[in-house]
N, C-alpha and C. Protein backbone atom coordinates (compact mmCIF):
# COMPACT_ATOMS: atom_id res chain seq x y z
N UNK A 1 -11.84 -22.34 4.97
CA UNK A 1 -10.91 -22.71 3.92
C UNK A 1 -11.22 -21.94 2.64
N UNK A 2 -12.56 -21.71 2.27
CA UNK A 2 -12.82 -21.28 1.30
C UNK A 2 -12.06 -19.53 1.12
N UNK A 3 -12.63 -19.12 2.42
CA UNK A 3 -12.38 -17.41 2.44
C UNK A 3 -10.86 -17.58 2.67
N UNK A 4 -10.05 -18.43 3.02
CA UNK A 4 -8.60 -18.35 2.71
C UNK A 4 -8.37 -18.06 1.29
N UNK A 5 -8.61 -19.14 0.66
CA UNK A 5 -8.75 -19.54 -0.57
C UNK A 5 -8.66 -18.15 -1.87
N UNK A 6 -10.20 -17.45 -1.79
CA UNK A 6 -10.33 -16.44 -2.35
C UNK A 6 -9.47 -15.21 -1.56
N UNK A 7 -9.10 -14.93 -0.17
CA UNK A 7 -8.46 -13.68 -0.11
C UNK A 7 -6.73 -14.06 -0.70
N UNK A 8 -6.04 -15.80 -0.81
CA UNK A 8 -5.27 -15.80 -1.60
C UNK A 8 -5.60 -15.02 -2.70
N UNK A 9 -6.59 -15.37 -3.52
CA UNK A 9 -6.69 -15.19 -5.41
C UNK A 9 -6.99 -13.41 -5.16
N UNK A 10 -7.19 -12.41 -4.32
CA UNK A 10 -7.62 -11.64 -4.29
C UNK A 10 -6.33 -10.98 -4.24
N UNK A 11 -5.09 -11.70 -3.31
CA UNK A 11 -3.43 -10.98 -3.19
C UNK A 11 -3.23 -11.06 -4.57
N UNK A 12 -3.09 -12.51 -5.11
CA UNK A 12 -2.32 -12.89 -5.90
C UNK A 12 -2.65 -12.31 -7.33
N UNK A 13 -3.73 -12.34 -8.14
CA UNK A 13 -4.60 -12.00 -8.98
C UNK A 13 -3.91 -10.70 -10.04
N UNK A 14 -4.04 -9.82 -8.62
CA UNK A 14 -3.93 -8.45 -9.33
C UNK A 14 -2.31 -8.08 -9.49
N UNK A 15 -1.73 -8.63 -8.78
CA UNK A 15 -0.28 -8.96 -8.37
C UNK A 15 0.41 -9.45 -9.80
N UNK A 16 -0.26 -10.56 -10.34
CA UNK A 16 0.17 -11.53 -11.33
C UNK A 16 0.25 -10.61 -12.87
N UNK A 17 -0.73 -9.77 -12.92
CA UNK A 17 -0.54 -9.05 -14.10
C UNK A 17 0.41 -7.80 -13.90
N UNK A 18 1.08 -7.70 -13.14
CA UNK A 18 2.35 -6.97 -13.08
C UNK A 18 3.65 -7.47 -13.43
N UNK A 19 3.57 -8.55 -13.47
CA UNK A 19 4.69 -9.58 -13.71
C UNK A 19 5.46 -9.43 -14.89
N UNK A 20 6.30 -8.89 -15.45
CA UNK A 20 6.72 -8.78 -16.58
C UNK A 20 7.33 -10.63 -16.97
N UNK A 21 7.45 -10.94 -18.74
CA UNK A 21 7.71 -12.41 -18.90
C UNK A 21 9.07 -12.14 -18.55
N UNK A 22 9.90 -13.39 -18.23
CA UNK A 22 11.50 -13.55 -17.59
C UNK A 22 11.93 -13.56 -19.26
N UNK A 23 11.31 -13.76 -20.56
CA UNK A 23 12.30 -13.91 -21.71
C UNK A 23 11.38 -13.11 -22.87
N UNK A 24 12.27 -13.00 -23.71
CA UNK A 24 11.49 -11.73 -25.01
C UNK A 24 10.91 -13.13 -25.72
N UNK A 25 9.44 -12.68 -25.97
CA UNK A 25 8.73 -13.43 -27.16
C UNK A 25 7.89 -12.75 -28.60
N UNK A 26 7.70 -13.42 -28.87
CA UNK A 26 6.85 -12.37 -30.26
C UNK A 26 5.80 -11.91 -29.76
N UNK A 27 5.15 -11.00 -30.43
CA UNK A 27 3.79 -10.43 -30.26
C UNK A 27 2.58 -11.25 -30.22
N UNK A 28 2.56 -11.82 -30.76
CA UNK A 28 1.49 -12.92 -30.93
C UNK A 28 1.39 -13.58 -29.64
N UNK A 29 2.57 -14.12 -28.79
CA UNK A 29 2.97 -14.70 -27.34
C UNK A 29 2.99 -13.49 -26.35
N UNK A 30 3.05 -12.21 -26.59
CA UNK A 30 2.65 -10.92 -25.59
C UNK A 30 1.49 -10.98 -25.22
N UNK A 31 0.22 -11.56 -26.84
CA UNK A 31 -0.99 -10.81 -26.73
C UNK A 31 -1.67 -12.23 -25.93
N UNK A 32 -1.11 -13.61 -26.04
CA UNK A 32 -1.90 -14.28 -25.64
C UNK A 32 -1.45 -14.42 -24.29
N UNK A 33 -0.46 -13.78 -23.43
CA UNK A 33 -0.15 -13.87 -22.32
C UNK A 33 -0.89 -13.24 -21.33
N UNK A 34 -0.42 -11.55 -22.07
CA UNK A 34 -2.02 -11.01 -21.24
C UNK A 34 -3.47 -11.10 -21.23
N UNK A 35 -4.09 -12.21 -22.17
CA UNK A 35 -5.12 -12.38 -22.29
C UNK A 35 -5.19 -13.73 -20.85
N UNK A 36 -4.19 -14.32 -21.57
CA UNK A 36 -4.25 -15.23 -19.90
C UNK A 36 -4.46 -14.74 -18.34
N UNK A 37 -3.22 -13.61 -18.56
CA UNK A 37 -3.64 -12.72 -17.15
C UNK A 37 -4.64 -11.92 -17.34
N UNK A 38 -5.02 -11.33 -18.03
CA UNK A 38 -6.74 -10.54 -17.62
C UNK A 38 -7.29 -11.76 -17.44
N UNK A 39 -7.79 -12.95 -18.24
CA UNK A 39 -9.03 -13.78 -17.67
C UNK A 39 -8.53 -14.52 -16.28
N UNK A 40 -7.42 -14.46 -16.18
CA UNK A 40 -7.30 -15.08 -14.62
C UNK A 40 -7.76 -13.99 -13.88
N UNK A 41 -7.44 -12.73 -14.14
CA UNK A 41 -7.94 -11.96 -13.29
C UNK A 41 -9.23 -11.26 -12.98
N UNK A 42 -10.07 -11.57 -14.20
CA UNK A 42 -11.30 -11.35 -14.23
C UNK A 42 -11.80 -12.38 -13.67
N UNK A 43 -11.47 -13.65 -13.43
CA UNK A 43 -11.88 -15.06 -12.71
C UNK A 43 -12.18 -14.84 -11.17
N UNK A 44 -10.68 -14.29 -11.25
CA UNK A 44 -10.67 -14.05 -9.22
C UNK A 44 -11.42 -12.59 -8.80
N UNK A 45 -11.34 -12.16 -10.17
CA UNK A 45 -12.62 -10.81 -9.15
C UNK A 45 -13.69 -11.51 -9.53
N UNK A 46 -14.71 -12.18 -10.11
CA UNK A 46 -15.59 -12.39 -10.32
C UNK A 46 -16.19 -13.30 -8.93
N UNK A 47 -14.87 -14.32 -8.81
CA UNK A 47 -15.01 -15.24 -7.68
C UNK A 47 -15.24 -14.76 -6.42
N UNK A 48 -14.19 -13.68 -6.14
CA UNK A 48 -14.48 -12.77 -4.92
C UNK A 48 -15.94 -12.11 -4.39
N UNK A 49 -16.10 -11.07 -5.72
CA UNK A 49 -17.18 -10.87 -5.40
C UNK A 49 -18.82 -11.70 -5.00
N UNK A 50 -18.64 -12.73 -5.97
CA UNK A 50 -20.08 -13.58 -5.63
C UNK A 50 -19.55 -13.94 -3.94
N UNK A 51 -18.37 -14.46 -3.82
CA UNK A 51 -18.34 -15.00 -2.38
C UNK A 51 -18.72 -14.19 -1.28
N UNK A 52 -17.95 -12.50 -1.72
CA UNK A 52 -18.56 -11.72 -1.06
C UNK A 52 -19.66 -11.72 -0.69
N UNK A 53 -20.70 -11.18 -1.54
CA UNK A 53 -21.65 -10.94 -2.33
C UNK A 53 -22.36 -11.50 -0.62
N UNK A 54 -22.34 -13.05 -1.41
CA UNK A 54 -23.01 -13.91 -0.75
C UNK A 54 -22.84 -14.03 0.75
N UNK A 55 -21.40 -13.53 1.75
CA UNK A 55 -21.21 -13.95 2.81
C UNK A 55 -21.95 -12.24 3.32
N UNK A 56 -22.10 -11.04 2.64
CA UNK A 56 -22.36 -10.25 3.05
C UNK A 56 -21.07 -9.28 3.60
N UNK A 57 -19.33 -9.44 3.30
CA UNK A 57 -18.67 -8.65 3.31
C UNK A 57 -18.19 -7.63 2.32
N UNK A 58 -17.97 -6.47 2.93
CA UNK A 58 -17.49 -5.65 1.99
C UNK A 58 -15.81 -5.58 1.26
N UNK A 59 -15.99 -5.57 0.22
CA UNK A 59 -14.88 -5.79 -0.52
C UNK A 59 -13.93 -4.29 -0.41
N UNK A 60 -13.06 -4.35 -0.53
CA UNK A 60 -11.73 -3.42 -0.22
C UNK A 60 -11.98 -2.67 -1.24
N UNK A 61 -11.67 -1.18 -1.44
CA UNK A 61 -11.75 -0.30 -2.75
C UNK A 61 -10.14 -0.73 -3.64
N UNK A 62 -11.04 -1.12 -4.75
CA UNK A 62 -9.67 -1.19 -5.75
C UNK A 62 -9.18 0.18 -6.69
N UNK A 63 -9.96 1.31 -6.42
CA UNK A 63 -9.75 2.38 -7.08
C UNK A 63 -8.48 2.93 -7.38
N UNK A 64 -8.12 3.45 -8.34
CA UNK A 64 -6.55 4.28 -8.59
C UNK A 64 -6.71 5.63 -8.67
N UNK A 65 -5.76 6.52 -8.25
CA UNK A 65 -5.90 7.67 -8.13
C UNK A 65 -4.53 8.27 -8.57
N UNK A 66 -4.34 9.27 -9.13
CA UNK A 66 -2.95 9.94 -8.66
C UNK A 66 -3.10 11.42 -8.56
N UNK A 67 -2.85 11.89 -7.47
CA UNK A 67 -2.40 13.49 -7.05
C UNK A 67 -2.21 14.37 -8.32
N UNK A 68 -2.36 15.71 -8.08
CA UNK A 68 -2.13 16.41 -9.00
C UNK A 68 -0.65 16.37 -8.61
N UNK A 69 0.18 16.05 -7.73
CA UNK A 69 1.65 16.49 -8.20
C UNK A 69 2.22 14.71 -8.70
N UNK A 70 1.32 13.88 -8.62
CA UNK A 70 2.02 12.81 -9.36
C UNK A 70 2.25 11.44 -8.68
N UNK A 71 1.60 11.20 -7.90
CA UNK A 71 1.80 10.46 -6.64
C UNK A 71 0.50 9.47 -7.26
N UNK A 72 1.11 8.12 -7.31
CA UNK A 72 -0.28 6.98 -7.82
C UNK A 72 -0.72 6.82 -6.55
N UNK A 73 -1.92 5.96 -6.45
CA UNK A 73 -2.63 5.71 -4.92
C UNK A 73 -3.17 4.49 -5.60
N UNK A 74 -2.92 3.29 -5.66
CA UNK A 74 -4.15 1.77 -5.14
C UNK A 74 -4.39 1.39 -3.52
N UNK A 75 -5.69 1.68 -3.49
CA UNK A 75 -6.35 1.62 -2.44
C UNK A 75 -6.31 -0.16 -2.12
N UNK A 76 -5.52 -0.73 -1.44
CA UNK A 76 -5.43 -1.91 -1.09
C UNK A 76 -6.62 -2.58 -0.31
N UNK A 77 -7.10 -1.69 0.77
CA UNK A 77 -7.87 -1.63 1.89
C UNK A 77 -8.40 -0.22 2.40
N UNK A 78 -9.86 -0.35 2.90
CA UNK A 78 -10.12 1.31 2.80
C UNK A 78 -10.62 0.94 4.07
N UNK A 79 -10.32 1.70 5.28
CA UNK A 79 -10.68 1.94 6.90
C UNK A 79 -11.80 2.82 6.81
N UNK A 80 -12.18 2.39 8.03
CA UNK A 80 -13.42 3.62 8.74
C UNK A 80 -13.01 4.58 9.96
N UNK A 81 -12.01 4.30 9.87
CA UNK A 81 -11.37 5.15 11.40
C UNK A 81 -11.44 6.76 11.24
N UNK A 82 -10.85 7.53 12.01
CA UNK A 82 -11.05 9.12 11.26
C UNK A 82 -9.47 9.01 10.39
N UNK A 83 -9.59 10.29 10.29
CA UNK A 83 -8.56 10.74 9.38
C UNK A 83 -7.53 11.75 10.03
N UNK A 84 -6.42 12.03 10.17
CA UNK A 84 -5.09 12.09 10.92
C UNK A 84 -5.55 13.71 10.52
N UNK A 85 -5.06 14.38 11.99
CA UNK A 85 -5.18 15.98 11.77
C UNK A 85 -3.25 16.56 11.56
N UNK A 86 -2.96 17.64 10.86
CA UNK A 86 -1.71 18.02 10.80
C UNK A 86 -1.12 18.30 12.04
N UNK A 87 -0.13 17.69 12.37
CA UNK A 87 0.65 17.88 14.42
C UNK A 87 -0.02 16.55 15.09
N UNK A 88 -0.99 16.10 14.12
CA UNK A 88 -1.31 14.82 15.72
C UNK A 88 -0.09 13.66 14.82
N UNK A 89 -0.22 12.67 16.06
CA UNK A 89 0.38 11.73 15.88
C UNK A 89 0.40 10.58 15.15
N UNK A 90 0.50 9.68 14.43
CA UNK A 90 0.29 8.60 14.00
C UNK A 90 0.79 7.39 13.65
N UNK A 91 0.26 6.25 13.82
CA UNK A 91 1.30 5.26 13.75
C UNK A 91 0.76 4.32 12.67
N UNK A 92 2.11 3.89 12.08
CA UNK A 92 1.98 3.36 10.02
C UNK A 92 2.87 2.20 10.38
N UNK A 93 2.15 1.31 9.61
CA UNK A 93 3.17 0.37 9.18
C UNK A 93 3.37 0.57 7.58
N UNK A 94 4.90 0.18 7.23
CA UNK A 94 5.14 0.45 5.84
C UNK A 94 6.30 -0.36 5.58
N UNK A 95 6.56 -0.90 4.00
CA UNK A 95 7.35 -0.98 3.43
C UNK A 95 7.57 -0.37 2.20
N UNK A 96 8.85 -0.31 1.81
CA UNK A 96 9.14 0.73 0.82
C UNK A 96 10.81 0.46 -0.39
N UNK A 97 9.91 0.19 -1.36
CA UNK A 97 11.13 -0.39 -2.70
C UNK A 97 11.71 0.98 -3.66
N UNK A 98 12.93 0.97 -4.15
CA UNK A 98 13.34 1.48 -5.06
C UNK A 98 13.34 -0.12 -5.92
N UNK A 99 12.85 0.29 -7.09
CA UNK A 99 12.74 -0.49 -7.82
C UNK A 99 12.09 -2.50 -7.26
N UNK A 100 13.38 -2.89 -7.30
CA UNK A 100 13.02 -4.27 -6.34
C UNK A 100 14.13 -4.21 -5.03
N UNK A 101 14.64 -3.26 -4.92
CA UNK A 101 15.64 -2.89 -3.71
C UNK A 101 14.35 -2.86 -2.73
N UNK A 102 14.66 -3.40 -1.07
CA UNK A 102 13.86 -2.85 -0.65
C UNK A 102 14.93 -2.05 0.21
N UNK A 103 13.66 -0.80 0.81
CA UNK A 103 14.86 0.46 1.52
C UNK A 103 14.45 -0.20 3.25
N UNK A 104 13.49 -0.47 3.12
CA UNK A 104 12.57 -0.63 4.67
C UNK A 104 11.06 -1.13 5.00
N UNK A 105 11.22 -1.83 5.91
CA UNK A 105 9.93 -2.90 6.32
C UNK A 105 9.64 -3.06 7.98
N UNK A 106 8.54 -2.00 8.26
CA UNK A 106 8.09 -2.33 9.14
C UNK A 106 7.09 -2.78 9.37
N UNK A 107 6.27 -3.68 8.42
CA UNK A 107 5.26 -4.72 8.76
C UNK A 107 5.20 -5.76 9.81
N UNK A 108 6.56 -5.90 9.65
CA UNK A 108 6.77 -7.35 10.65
C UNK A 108 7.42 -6.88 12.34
N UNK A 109 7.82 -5.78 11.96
CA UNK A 109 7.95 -5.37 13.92
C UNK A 109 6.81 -5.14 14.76
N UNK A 110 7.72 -5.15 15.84
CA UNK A 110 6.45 -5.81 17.08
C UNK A 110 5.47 -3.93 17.16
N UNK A 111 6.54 -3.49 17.03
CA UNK A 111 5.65 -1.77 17.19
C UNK A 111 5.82 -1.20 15.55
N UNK A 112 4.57 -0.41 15.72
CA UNK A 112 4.68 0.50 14.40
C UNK A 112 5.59 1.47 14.36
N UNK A 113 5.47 2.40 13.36
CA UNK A 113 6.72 3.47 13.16
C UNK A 113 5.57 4.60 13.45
N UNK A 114 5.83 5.60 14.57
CA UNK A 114 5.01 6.82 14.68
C UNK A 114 5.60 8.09 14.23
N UNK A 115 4.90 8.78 13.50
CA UNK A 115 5.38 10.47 13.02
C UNK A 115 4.41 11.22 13.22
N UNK A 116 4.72 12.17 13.03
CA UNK A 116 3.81 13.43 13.56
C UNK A 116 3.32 13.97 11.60
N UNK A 117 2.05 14.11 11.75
CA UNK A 117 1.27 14.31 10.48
C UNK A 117 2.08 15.88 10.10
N UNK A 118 2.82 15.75 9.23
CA UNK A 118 3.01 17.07 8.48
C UNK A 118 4.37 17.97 9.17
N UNK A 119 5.12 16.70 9.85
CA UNK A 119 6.37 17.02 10.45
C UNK A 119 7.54 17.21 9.47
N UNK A 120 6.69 16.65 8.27
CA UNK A 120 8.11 16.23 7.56
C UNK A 120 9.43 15.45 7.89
N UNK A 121 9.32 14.66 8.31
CA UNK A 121 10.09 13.31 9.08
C UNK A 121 9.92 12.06 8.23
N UNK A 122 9.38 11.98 7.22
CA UNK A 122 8.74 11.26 5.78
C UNK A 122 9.22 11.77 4.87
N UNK A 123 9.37 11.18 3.01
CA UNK A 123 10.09 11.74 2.69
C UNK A 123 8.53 12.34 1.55
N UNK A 124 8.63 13.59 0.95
CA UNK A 124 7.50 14.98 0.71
C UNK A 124 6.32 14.03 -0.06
N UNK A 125 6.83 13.05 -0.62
CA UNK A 125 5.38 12.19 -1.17
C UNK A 125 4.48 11.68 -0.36
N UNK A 126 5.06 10.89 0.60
CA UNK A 126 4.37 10.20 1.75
C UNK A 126 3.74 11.46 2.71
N UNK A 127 4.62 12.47 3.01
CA UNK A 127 3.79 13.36 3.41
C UNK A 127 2.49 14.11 3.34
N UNK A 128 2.68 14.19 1.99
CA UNK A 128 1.70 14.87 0.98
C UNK A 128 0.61 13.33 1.12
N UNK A 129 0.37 12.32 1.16
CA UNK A 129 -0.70 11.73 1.16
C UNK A 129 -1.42 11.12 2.83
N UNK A 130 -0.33 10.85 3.49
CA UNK A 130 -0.95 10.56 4.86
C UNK A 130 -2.15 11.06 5.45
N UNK A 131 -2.29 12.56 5.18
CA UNK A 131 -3.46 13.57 5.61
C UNK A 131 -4.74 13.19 5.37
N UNK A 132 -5.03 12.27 3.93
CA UNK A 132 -5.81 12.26 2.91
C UNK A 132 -6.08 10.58 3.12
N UNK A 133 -5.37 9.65 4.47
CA UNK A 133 -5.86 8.48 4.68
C UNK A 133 -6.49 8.58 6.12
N UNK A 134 -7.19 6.99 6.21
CA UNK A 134 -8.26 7.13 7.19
C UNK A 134 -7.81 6.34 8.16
N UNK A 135 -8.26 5.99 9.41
CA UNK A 135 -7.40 4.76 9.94
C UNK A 135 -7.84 3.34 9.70
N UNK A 136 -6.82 2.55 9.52
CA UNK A 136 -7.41 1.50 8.73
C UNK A 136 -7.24 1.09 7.22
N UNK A 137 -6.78 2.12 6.65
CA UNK A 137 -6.44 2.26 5.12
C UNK A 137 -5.32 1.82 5.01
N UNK A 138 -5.04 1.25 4.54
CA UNK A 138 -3.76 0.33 3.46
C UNK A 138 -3.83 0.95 2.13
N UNK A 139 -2.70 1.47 1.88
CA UNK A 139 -2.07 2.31 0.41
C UNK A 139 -1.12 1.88 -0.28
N UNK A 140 -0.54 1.70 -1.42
CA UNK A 140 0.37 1.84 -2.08
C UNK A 140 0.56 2.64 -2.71
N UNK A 141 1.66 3.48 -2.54
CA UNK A 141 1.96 5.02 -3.44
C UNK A 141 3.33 4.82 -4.28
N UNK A 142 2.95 5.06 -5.24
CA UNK A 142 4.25 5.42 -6.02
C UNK A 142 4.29 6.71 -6.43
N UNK A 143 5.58 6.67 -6.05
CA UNK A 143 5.89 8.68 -5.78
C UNK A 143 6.82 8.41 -6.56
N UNK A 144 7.01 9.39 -7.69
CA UNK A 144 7.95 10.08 -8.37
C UNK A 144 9.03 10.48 -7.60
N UNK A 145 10.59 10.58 -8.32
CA UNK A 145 11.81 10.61 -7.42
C UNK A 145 12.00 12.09 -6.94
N UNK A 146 11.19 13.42 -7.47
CA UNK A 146 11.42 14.56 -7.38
C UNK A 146 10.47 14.99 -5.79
N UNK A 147 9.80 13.61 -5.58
CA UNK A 147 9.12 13.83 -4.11
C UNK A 147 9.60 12.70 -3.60
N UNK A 148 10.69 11.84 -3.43
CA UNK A 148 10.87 10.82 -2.73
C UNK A 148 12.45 11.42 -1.98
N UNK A 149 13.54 11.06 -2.82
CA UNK A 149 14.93 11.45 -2.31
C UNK A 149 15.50 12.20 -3.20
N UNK A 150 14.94 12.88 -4.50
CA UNK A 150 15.30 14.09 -5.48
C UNK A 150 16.59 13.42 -6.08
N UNK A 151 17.06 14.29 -6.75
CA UNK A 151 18.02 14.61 -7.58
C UNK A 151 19.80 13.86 -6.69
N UNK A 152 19.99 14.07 -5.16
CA UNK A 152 20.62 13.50 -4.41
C UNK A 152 20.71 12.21 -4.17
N UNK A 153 19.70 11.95 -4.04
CA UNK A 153 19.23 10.58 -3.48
C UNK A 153 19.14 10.02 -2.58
N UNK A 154 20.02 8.67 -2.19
CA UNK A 154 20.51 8.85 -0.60
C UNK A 154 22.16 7.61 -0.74
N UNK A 155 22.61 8.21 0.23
CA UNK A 155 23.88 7.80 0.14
C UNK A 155 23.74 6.21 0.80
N UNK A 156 24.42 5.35 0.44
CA UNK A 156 24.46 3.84 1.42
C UNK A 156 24.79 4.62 2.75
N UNK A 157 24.32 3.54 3.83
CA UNK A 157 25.21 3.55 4.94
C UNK A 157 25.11 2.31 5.82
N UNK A 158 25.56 1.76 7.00
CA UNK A 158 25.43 0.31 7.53
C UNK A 158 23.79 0.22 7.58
N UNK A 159 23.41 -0.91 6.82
CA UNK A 159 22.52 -1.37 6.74
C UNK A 159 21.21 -0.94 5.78
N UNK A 160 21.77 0.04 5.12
CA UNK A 160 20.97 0.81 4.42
C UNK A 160 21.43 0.78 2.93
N UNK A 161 20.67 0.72 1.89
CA UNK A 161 21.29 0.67 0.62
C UNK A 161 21.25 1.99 0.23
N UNK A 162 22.35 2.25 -1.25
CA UNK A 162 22.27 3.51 -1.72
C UNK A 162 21.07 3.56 -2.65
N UNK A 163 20.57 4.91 -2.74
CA UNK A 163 19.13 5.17 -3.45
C UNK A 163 19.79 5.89 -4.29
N UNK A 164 19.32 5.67 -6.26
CA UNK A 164 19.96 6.11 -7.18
C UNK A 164 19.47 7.60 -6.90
N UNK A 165 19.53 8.56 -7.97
CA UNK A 165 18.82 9.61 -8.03
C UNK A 165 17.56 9.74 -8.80
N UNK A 166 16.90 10.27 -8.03
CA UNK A 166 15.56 10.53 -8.91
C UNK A 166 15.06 9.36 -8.95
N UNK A 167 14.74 8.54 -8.08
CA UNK A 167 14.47 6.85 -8.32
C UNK A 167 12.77 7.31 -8.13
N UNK A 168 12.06 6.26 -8.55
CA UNK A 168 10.55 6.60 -7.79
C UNK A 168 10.85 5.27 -6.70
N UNK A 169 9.75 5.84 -5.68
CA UNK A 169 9.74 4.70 -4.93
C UNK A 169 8.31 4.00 -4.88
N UNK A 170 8.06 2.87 -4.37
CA UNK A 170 7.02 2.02 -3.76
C UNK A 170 6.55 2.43 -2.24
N UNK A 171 5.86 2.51 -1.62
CA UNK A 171 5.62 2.73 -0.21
C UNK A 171 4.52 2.12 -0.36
N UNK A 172 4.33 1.18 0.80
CA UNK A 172 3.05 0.20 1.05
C UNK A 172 2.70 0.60 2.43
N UNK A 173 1.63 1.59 2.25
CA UNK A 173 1.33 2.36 4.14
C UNK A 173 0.00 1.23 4.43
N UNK A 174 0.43 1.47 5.93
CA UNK A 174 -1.12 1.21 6.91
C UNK A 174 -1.41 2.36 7.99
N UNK A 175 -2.91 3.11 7.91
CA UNK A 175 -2.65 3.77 9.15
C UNK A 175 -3.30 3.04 10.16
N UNK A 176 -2.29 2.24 11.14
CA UNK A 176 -2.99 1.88 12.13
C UNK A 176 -2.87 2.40 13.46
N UNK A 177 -3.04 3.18 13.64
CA UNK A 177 -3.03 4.09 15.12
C UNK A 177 -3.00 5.47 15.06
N UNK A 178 -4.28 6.08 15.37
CA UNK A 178 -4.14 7.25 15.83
C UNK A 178 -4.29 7.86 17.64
N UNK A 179 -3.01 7.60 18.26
CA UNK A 179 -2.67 7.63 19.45
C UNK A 179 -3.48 8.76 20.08
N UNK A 180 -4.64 8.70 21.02
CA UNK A 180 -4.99 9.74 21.82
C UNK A 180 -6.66 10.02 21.24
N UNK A 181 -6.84 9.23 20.06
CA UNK A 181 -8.12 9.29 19.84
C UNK A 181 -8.78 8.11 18.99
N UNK A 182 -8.29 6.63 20.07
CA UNK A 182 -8.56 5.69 19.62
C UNK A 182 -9.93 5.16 21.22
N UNK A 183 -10.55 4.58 21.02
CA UNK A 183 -11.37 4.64 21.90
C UNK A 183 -10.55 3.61 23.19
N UNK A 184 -10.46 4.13 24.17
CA UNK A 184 -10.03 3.92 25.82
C UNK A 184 -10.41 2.03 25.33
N UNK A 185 -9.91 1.16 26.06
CA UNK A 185 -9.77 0.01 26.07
C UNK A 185 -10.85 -0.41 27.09
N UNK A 186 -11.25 0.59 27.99
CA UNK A 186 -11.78 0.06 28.98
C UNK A 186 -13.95 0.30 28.43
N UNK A 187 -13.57 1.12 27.46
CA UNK A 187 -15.10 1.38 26.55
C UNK A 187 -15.38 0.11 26.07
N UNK A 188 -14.28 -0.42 25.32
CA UNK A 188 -14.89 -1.61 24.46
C UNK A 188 -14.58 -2.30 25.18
N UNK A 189 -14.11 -2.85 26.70
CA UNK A 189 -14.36 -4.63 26.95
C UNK A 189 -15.21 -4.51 28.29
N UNK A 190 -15.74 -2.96 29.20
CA UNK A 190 -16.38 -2.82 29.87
C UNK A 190 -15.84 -2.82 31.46
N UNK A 191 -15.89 -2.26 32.01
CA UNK A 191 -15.16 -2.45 33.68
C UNK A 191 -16.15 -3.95 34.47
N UNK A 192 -16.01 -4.50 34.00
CA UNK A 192 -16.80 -5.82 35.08
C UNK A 192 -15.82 -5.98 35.35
């Protein structure tokens, strides 16, 4: 119950200071708002970690990064698996927002979505970072619109919304499968 508990405050936490307020207030009500959300959020990392600490797990990298062409990276979750070669295969789960539009969600299907590393079958942001994850890694990238759907965008079509131009997007990757060099099934449960 407990480790429920804290990997809630660990979603929610960092989540909460993104929140813009639903109504305009004075400055004085800006400054004491985010003081509320930093100490809540300094609460739940503090909490995390001792629990960690103490149970002996390793905590997820919270690091930020962004590409030299502009691409943010929060490391949600950091894998130990290898790392995807250009032409092999791989399989991601992802969802992905223009703004609060979402475009697509394959978290919740029964199979992942597989592409070929550096096929360009992704749109040039997501490309440009896949190479550079491990298996096991959970990402969120926000890509600038000049590497997502450019200047065009994308047109609606059944079931699909229209993407403005130049939008940035959200992409929430997992690499979970690298097909053909994941260890044989029959290694890890043994032929008895």
């Amino acid at each position: 119950m407990k480790s429920t508990c804290i990997l809630l405050l660990s979603a929610l936490a960092p989540a909460a200071a993104f929140v813009a307020p639903s109504q305009t207030r004075t400055n004085t009500a800006l400054s004491a708002e985010k003081s509320r959300t930093e100490f809540l959020r300094d609460i739940a990392a503090v909490g995390i970690t001792a629990a960690a600490a103490t149970a002996g797990v390793a905590l997820p990298a919270f690091a930020d990064e962004t590409t030299d062409s502009g691409i943010a990276i929060k490391v949600v979750k950091s894998g130990t698996g290898p790392a995807p070669k250009i032409g092999e295969l791989a399989a991601i789960r992802f969802s992905s927002f223009a703004g609060e539009m979402k475009i697509d969600d394959v978290f919740d299907t029964p199979e992942p979505y597989y592409t070929r590393i550096g096929s360009g079958g992704l749109i040039k942001g997501v490309e440009e970072v896949l190479p550079k994850m491990q298996l096991g890694d959970r990402w969120v990238l926000t890509i600038p619109g000049n590497l997502a759907f450019g200047p065009k965008g994308r047109p609606p079509s059944p079931g699909t919304p229209r993407i403005p131009s130049n939008a940035e997007i959200t992409f929430d990757v997992e690499m979970v499968g690298l097909p053909g060099r994941e260890p044989e099934l029959i290694d890890l449960i043994g032929d008895e």
